[in-house]
PDB file of N, CA and C in Angstrom:
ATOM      1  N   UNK A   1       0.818  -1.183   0.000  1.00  0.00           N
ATOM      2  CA  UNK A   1       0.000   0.000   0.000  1.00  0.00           C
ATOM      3  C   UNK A   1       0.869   1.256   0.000  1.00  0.00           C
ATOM      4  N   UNK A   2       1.946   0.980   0.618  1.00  0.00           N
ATOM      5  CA  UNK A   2       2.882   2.278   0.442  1.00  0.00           C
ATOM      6  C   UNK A   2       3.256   2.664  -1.082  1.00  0.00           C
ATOM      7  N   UNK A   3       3.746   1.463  -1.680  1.00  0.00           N
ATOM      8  CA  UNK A   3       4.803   1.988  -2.561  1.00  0.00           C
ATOM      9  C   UNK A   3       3.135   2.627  -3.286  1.00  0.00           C
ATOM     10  N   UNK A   4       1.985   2.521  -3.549  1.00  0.00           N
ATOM     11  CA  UNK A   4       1.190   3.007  -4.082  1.00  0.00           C
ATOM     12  C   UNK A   4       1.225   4.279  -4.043  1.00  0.00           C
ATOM     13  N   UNK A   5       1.040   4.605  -2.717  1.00  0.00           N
ATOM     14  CA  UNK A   5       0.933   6.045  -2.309  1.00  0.00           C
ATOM     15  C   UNK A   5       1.930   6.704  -2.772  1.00  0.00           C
ATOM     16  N   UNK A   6       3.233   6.386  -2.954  1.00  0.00           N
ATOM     17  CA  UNK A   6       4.403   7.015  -3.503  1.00  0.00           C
ATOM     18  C   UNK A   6       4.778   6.622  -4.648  1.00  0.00           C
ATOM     19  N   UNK A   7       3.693   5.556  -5.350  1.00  0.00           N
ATOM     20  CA  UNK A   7       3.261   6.023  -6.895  1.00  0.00           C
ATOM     21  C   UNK A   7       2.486   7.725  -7.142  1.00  0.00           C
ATOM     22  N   UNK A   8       1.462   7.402  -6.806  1.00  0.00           N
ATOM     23  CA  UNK A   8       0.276   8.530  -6.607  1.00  0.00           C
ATOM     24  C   UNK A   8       1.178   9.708  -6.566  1.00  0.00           C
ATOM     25  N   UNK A   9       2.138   9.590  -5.596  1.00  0.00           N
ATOM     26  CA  UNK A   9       2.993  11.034  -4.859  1.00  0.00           C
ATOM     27  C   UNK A   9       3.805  11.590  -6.183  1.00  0.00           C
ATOM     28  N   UNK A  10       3.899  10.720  -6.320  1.00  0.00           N
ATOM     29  CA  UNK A  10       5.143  10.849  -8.110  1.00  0.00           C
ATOM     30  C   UNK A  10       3.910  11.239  -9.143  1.00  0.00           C
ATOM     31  N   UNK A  11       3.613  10.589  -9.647  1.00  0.00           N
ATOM     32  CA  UNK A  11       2.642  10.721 -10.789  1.00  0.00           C
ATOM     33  C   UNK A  11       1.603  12.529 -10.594  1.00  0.00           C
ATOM     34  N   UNK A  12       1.374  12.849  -8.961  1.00  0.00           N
ATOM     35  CA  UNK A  12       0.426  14.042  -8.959  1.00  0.00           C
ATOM     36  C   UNK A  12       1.883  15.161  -9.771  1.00  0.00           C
ATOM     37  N   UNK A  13       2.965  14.713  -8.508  1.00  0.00           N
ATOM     38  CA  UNK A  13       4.262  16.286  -8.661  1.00  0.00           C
ATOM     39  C   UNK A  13       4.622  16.022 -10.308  1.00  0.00           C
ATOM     40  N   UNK A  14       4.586  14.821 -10.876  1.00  0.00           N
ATOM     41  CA  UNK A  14       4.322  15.117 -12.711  1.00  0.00           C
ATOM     42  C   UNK A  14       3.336  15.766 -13.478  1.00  0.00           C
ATOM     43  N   UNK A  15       2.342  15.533 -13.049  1.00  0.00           N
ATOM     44  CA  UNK A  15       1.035  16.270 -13.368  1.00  0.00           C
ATOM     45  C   UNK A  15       1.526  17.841 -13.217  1.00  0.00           C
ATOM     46  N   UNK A  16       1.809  17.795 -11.837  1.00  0.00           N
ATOM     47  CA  UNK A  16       1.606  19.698 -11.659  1.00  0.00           C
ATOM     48  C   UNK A  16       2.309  20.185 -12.553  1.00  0.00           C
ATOM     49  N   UNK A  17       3.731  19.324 -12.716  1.00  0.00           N
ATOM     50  CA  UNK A  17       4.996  20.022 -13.525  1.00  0.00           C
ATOM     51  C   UNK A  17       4.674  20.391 -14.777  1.00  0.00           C
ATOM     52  N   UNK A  18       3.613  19.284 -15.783  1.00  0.00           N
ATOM     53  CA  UNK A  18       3.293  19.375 -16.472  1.00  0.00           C
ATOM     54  C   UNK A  18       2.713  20.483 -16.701  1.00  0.00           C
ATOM     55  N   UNK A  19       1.265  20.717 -15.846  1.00  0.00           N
ATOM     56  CA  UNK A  19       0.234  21.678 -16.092  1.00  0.00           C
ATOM     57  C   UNK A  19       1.174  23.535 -16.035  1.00  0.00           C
ATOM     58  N   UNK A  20       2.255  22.921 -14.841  1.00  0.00           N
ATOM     59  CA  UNK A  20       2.843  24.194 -14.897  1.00  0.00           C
ATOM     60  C   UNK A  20       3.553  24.848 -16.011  1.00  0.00           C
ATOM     61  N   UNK A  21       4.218  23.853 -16.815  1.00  0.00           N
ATOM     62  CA  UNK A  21       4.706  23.822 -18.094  1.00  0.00           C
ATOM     63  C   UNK A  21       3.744  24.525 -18.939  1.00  0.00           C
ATOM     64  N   UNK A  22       2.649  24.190 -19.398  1.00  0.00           N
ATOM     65  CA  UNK A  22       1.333  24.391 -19.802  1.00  0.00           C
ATOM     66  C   UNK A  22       1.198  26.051 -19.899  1.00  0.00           C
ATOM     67  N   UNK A  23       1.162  26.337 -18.519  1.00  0.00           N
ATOM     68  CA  UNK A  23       0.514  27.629 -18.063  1.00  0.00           C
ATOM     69  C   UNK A  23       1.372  28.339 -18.620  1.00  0.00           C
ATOM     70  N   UNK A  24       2.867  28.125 -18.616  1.00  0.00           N
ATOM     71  CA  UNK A  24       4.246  29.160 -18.899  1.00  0.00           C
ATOM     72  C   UNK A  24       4.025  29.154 -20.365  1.00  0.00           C
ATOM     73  N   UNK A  25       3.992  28.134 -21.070  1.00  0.00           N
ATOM     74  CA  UNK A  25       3.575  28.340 -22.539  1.00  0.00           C
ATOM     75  C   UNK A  25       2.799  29.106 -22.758  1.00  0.00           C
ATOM     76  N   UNK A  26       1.572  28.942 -22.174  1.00  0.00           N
ATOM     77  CA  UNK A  26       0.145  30.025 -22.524  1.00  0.00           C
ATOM     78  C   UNK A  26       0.576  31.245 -22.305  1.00  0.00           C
ATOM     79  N   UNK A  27       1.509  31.595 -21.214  1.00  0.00           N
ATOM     80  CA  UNK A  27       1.641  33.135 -20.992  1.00  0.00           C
ATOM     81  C   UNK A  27       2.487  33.999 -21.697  1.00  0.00           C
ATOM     82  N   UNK A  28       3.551  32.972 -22.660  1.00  0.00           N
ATOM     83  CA  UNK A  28       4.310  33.839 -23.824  1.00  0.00           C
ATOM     84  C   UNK A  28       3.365  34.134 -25.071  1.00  0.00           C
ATOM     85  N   UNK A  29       3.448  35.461 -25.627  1.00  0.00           N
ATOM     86  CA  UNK A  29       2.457  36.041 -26.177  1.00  0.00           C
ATOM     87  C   UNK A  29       2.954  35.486 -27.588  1.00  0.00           C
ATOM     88  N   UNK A  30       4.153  34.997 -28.243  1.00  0.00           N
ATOM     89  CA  UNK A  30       4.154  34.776 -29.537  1.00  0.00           C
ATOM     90  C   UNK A  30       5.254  33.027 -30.101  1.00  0.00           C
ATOM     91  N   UNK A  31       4.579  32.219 -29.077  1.00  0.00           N
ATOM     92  CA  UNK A  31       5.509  30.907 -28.897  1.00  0.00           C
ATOM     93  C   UNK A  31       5.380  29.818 -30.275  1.00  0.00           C
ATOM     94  N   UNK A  32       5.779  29.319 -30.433  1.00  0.00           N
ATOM     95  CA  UNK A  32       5.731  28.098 -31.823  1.00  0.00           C
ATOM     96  C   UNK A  32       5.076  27.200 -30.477  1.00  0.00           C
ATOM     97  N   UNK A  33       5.285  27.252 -29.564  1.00  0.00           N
ATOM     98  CA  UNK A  33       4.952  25.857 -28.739  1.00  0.00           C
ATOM     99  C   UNK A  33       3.731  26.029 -27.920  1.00  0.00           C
ATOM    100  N   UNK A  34       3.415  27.727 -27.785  1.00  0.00           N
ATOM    101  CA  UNK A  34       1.961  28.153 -27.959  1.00  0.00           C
ATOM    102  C   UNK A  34       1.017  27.538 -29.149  1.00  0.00           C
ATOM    103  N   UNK A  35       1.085  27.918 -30.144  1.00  0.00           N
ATOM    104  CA  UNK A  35       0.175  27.625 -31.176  1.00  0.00           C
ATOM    105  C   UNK A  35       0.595  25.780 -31.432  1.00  0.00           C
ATOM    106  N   UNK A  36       0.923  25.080 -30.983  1.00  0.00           N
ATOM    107  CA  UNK A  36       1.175  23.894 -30.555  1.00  0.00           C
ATOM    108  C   UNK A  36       0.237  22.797 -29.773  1.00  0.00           C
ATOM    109  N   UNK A  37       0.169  23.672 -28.444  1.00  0.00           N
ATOM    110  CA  UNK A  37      -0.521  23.173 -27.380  1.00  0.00           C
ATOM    111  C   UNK A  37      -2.378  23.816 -28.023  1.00  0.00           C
ATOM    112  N   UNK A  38      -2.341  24.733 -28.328  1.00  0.00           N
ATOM    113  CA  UNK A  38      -3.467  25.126 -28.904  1.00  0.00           C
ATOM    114  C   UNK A  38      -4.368  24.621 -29.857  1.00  0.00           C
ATOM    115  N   UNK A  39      -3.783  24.018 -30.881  1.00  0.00           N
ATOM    116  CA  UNK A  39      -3.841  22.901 -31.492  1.00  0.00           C
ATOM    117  C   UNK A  39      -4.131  21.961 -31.419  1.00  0.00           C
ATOM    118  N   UNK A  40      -3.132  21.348 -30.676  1.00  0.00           N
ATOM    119  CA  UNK A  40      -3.495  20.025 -29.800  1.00  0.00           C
ATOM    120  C   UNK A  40      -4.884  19.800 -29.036  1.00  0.00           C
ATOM    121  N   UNK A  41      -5.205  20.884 -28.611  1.00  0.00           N
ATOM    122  CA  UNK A  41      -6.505  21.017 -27.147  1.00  0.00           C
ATOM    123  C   UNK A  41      -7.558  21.328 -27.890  1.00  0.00           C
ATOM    124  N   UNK A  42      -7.426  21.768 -29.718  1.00  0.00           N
ATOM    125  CA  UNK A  42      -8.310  21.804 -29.971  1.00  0.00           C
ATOM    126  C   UNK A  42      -8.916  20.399 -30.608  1.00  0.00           C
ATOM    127  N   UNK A  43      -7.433  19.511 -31.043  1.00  0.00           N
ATOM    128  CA  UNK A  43      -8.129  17.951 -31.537  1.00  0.00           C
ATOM    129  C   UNK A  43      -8.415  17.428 -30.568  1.00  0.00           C
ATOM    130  N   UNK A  44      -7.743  17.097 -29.109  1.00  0.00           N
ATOM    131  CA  UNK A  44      -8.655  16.809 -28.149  1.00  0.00           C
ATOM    132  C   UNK A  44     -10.026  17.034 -28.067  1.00  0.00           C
ATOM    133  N   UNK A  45     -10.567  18.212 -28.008  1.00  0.00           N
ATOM    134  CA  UNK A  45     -11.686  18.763 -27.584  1.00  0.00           C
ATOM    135  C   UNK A  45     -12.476  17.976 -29.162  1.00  0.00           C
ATOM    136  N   UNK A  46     -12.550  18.403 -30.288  1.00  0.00           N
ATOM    137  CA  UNK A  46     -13.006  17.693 -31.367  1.00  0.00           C
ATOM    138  C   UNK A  46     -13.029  16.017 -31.040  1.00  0.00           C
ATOM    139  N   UNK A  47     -12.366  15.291 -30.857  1.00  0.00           N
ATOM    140  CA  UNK A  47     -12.351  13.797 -30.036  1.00  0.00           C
ATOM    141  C   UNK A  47     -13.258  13.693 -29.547  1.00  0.00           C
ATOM    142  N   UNK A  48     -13.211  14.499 -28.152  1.00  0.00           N
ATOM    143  CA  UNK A  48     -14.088  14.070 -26.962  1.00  0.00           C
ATOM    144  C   UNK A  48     -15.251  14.478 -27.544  1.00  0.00           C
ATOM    145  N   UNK A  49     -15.799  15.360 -28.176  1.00  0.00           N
ATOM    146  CA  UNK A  49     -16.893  15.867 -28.632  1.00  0.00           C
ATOM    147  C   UNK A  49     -17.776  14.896 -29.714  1.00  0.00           C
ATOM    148  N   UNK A  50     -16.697  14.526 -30.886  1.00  0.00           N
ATOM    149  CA  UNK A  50     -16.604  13.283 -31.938  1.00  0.00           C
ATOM    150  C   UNK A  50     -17.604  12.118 -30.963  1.00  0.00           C
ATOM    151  N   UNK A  51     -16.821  11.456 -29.654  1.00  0.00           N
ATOM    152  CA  UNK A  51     -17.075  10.743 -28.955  1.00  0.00           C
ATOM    153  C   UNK A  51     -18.161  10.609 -28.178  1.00  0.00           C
ATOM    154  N   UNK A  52     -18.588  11.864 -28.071  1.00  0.00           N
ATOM    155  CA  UNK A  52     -19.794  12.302 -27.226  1.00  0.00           C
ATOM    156  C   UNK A  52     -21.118  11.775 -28.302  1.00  0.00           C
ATOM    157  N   UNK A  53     -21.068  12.377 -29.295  1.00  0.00           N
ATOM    158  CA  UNK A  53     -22.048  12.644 -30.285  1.00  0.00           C
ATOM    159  C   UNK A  53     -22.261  11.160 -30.894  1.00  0.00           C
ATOM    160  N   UNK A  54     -21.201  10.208 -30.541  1.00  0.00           N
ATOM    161  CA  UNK A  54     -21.449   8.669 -31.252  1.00  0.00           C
ATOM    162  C   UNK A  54     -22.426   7.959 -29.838  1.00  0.00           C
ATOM    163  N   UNK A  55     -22.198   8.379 -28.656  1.00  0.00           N
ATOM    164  CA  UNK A  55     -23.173   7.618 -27.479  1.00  0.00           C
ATOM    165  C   UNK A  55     -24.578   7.884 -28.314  1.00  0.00           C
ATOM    166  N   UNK A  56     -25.018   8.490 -28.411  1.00  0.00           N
ATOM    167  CA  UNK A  56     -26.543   8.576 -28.059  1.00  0.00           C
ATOM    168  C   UNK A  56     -26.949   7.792 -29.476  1.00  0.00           C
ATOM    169  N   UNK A  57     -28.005   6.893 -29.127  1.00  0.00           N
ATOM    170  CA  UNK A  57     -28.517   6.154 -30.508  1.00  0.00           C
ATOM    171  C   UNK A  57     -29.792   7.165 -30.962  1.00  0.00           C
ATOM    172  N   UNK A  58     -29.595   7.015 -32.531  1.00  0.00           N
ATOM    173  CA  UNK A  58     -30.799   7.770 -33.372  1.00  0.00           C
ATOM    174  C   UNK A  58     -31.953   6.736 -33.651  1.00  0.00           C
ATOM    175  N   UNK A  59     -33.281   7.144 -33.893  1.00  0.00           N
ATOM    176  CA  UNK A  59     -34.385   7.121 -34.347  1.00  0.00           C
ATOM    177  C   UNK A  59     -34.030   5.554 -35.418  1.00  0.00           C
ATOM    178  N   UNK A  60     -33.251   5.961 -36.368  1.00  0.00           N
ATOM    179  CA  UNK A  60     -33.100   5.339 -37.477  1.00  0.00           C
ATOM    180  C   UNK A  60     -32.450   4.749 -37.418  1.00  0.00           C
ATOM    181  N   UNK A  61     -31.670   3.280 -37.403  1.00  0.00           N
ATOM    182  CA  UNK A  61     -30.437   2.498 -36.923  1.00  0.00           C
ATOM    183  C   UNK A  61     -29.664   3.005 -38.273  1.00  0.00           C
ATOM    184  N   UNK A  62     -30.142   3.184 -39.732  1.00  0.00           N
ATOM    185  CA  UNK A  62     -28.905   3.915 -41.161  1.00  0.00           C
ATOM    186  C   UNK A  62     -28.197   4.971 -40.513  1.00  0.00           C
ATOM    187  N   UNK A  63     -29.345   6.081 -40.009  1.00  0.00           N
ATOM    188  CA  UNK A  63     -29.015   7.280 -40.272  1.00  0.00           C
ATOM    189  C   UNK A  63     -27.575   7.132 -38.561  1.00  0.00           C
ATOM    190  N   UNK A  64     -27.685   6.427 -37.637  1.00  0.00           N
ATOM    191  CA  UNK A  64     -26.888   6.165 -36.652  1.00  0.00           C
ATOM    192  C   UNK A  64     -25.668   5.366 -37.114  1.00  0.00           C
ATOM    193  N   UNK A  65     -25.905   4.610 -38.494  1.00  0.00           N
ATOM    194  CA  UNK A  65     -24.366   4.192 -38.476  1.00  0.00           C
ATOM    195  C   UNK A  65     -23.960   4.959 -39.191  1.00  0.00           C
ATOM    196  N   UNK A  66     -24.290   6.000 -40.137  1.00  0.00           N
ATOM    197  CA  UNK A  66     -23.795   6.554 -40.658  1.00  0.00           C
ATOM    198  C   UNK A  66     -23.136   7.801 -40.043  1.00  0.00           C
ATOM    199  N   UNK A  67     -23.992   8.426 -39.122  1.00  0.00           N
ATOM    200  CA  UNK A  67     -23.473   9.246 -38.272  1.00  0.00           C
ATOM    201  C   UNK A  67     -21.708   8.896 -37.857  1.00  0.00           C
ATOM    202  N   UNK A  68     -21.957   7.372 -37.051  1.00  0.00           N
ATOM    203  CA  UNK A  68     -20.846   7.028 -36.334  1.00  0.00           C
ATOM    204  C   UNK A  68     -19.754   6.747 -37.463  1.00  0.00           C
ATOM    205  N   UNK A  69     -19.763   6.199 -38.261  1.00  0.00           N
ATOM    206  CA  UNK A  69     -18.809   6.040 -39.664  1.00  0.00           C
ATOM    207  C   UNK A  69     -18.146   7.982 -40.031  1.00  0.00           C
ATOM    208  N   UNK A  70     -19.203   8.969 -40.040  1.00  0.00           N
ATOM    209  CA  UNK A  70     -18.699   9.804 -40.313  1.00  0.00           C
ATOM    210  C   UNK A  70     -18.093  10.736 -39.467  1.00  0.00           C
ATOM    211  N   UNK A  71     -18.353  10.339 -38.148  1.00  0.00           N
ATOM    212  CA  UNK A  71     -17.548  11.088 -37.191  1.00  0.00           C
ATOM    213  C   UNK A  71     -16.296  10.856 -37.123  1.00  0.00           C
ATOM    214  N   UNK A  72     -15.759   8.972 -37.140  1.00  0.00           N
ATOM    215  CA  UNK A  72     -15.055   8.609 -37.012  1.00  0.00           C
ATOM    216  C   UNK A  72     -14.025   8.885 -38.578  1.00  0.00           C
ATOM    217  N   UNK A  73     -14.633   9.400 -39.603  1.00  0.00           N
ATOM    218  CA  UNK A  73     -13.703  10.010 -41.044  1.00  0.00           C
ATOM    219  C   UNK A  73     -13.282  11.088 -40.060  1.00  0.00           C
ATOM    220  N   UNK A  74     -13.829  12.047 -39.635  1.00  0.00           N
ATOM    221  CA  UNK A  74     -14.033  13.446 -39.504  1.00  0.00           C
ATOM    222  C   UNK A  74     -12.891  13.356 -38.173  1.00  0.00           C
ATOM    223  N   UNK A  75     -13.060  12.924 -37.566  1.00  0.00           N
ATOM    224  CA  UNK A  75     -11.959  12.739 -36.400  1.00  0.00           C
ATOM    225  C   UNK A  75     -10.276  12.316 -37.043  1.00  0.00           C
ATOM    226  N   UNK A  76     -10.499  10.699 -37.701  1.00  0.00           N
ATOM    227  CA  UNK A  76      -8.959  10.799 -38.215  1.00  0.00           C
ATOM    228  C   UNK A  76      -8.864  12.184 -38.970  1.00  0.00           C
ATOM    229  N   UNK A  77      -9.255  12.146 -40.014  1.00  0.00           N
ATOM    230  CA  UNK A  77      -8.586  13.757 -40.898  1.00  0.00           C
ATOM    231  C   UNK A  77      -8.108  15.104 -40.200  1.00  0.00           C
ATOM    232  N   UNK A  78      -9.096  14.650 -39.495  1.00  0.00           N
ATOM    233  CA  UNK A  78      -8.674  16.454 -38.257  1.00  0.00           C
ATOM    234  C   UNK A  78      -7.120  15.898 -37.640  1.00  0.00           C
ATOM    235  N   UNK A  79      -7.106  15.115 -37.105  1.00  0.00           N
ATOM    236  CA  UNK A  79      -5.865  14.613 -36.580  1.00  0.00           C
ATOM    237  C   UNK A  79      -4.517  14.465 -37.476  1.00  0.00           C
ATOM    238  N   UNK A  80      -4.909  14.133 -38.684  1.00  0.00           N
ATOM    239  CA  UNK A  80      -3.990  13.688 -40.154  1.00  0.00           C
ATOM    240  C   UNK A  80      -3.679  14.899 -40.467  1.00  0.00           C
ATOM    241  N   UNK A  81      -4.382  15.907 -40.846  1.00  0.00           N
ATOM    242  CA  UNK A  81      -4.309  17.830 -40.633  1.00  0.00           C
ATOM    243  C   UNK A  81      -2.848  18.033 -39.709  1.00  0.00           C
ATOM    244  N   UNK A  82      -3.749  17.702 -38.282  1.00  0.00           N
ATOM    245  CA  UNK A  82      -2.511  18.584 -37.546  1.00  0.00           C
ATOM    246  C   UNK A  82      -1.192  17.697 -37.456  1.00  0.00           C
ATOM    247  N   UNK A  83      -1.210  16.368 -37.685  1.00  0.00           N
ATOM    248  CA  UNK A  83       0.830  15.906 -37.957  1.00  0.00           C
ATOM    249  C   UNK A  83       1.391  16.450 -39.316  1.00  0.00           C
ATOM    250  N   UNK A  84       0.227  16.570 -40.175  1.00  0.00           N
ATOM    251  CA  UNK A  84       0.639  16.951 -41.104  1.00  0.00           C
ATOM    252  C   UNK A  84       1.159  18.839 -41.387  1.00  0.00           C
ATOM    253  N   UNK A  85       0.290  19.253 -40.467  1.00  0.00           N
ATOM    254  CA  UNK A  85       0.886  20.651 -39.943  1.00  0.00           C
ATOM    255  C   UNK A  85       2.090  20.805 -39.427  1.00  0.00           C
ATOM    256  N   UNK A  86       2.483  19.695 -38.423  1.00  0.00           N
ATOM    257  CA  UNK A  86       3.406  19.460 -37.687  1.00  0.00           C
ATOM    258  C   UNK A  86       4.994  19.276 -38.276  1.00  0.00           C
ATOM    259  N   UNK A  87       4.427  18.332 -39.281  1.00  0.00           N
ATOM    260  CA  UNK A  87       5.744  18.042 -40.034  1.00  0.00           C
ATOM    261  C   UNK A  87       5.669  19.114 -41.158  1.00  0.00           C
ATOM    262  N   UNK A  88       5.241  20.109 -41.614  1.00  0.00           N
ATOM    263  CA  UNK A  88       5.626  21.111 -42.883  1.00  0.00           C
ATOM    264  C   UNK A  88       5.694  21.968 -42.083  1.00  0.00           C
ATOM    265  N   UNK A  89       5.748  22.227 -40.395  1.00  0.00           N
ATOM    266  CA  UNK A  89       6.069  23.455 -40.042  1.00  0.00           C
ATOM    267  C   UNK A  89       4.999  24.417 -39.390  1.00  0.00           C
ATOM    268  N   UNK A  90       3.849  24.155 -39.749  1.00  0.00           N
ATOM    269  CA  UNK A  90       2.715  24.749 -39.611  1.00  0.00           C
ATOM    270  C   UNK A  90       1.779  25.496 -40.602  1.00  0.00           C
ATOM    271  N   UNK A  91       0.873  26.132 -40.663  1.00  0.00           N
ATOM    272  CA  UNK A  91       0.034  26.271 -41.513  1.00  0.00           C
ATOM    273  C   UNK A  91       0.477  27.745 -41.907  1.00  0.00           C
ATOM    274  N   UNK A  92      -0.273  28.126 -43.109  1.00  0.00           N
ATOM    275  CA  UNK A  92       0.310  29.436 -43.267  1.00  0.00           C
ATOM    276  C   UNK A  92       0.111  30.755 -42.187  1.00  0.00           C
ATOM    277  N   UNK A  93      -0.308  30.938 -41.819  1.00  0.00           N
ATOM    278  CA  UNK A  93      -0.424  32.099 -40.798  1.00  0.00           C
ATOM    279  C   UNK A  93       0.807  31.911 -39.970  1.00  0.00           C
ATOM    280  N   UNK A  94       0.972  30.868 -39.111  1.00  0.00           N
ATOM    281  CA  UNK A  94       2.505  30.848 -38.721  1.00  0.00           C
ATOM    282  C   UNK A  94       3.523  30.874 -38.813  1.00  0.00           C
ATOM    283  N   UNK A  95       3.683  30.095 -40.702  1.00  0.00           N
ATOM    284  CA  UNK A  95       4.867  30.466 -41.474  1.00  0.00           C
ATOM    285  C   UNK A  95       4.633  31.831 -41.349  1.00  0.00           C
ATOM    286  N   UNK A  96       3.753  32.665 -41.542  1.00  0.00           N
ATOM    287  CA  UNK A  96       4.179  34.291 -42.120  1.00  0.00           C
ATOM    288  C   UNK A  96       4.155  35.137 -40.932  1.00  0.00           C
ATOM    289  N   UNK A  97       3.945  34.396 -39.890  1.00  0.00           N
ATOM    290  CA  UNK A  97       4.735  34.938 -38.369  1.00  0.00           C
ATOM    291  C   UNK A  97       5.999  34.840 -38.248  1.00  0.00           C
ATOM    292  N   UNK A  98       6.473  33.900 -38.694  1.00  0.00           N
ATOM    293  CA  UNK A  98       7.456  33.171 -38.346  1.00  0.00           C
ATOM    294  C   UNK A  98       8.607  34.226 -39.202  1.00  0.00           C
ATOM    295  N   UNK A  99       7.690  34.111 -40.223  1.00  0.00           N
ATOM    296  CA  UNK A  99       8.978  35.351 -41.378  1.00  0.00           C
ATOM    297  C   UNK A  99       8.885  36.533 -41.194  1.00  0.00           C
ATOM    298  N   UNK A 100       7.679  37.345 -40.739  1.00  0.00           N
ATOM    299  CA  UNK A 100       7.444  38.646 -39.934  1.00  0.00           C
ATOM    300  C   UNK A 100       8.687  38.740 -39.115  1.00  0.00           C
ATOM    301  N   UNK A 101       8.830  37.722 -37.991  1.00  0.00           N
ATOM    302  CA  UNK A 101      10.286  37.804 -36.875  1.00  0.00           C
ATOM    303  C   UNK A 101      11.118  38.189 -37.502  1.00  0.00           C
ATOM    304  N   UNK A 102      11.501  37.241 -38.599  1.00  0.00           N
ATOM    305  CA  UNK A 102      13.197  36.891 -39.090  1.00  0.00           C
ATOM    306  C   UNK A 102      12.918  38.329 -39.544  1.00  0.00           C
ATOM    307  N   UNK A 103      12.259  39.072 -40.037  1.00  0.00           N
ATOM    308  CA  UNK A 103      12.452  40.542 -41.103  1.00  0.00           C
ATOM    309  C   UNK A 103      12.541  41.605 -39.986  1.00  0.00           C
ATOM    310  N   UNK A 104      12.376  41.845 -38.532  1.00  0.00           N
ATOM    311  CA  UNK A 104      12.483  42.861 -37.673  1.00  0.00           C
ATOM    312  C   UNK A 104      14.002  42.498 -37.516  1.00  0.00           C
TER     313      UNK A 104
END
């Protein structure tokens, strides 16, 4: 039962470090690792939402698998989007932040 608790003890002071990490990102006003985490929380949030909207059964058992078939397109692609953002760098608005800097 101990070493549990000093699982738990470890795993919370990672959490905080994390979230604290988090917060310091959010508070720089022009970060690559801002528009990152932003990103990220927004395919999360699309997921959980994706996920939400497949519980409830419809009227029609078609019109319900079809629903769930198209959430589940609509979820990978959103996700396929942002690695694919990831690996070219980011989308254009950030490239032309990014070159705004380099020109001051």
């Amino acid at each position: 039962m101990e070493a549990f608790f000093g699982f738990l003890k470890v795993a919370f002071i990672c959490a905080t470090a994390v979230l604290a990490l988090i917060i310091v990102l959010l508070a720089l006003p022009r970060s690559p690792l801002r528009d990152l985490v932003l990103k990220l929380t927004q395919r999360v949030g699309a997921t959980v939402v994706g996920g939400g909207l497949m519980v409830p059964d419809l009227a029609l058992p078609v019109a319900g698998e079809i629903a769930d078939v198209a959430i589940v397109i609509f979820v990978i692609w959103y996700w396929y989007t942002f690695f694919k953002q990831l690996n070219s760098g980011g989308d254009a608005a950030t490239q032309r932040r990014i070159a705004s800097r380099e020109d001051d």
